[in-house]
Protein backbone atom coordinates (compact mmCIF):
# COMPACT_ATOMS: atom_id res chain seq x y z
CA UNK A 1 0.00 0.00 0.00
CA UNK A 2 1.76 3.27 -1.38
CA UNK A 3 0.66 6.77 0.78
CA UNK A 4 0.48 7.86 -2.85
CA UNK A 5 -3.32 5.61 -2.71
CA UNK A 6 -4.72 7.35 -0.12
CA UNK A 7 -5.54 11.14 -1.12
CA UNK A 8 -7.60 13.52 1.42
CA UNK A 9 -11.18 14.22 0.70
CA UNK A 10 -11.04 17.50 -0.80
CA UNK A 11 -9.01 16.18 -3.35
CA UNK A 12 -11.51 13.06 -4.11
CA UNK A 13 -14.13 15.79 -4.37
CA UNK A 14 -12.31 17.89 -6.32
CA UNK A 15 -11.21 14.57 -9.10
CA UNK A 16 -15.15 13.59 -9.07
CA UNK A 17 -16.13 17.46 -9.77
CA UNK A 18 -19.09 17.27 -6.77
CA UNK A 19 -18.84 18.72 -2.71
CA UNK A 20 -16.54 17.77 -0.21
CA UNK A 21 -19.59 16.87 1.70
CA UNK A 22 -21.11 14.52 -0.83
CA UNK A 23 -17.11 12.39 -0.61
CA UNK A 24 -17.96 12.82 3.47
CA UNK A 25 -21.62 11.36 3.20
CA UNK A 26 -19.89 8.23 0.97
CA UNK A 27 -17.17 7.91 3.31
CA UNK A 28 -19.85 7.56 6.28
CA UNK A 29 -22.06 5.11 4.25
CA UNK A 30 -18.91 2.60 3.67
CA UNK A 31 -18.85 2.99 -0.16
CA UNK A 32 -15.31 4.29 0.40
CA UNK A 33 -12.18 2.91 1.87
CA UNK A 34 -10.55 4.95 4.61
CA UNK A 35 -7.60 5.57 6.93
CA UNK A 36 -7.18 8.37 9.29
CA UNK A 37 -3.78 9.53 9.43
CA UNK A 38 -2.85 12.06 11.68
CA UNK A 39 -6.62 12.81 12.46
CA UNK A 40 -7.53 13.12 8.68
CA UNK A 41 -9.73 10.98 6.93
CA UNK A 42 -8.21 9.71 4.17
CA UNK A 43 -9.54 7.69 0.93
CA UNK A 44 -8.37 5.43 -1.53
CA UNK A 45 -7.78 7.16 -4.99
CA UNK A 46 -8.66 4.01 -6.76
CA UNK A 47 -12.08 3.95 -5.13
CA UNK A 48 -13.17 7.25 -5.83
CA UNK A 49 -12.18 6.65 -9.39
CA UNK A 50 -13.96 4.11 -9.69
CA UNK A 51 -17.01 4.91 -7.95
CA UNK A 52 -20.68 4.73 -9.75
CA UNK A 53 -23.35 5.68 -8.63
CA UNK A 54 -26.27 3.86 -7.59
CA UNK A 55 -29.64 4.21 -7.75
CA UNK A 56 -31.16 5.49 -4.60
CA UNK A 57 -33.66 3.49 -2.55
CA UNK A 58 -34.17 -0.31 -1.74
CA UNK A 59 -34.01 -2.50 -5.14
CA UNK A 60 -36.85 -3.80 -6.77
CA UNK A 61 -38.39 -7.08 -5.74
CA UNK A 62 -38.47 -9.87 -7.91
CA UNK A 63 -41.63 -11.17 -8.98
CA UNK A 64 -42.13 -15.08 -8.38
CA UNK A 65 -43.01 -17.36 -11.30
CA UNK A 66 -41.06 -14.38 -13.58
């Protein structure tokens, strides 16, 4: 693990062009890995670059006999 993986949230906001509080909601919802460092919160540059996102809400059920 290179420190060169982890970058601080302002930066992962500022690669994904949205808030630094939309990278802090992921963060606190797990769809991020983290390390704090120093008392920062950092996350894993490949994770934010490879983030999608997903639709909001619980997933469809699936009907039986379909």
């Amino acid at each position: 693990m290179s420190p060169d993986d982890w970058i601080s949230q302002a930066e992962a906001a500022r690669l994904r062009r949205t808030s630094r509080q939309a990278i802090a909601r992921l963060v606190k919802r797990g769809r991020l890995r983290t390390v704090v460092l120093a008392g920062r919160t950092l996350v894993h540059r490949a994770d934010v670059m490879e983030f999608s996102k997903q639709r909001a809400g619980r997933p469809p059920k699936s009907r039986k006999g379909e």
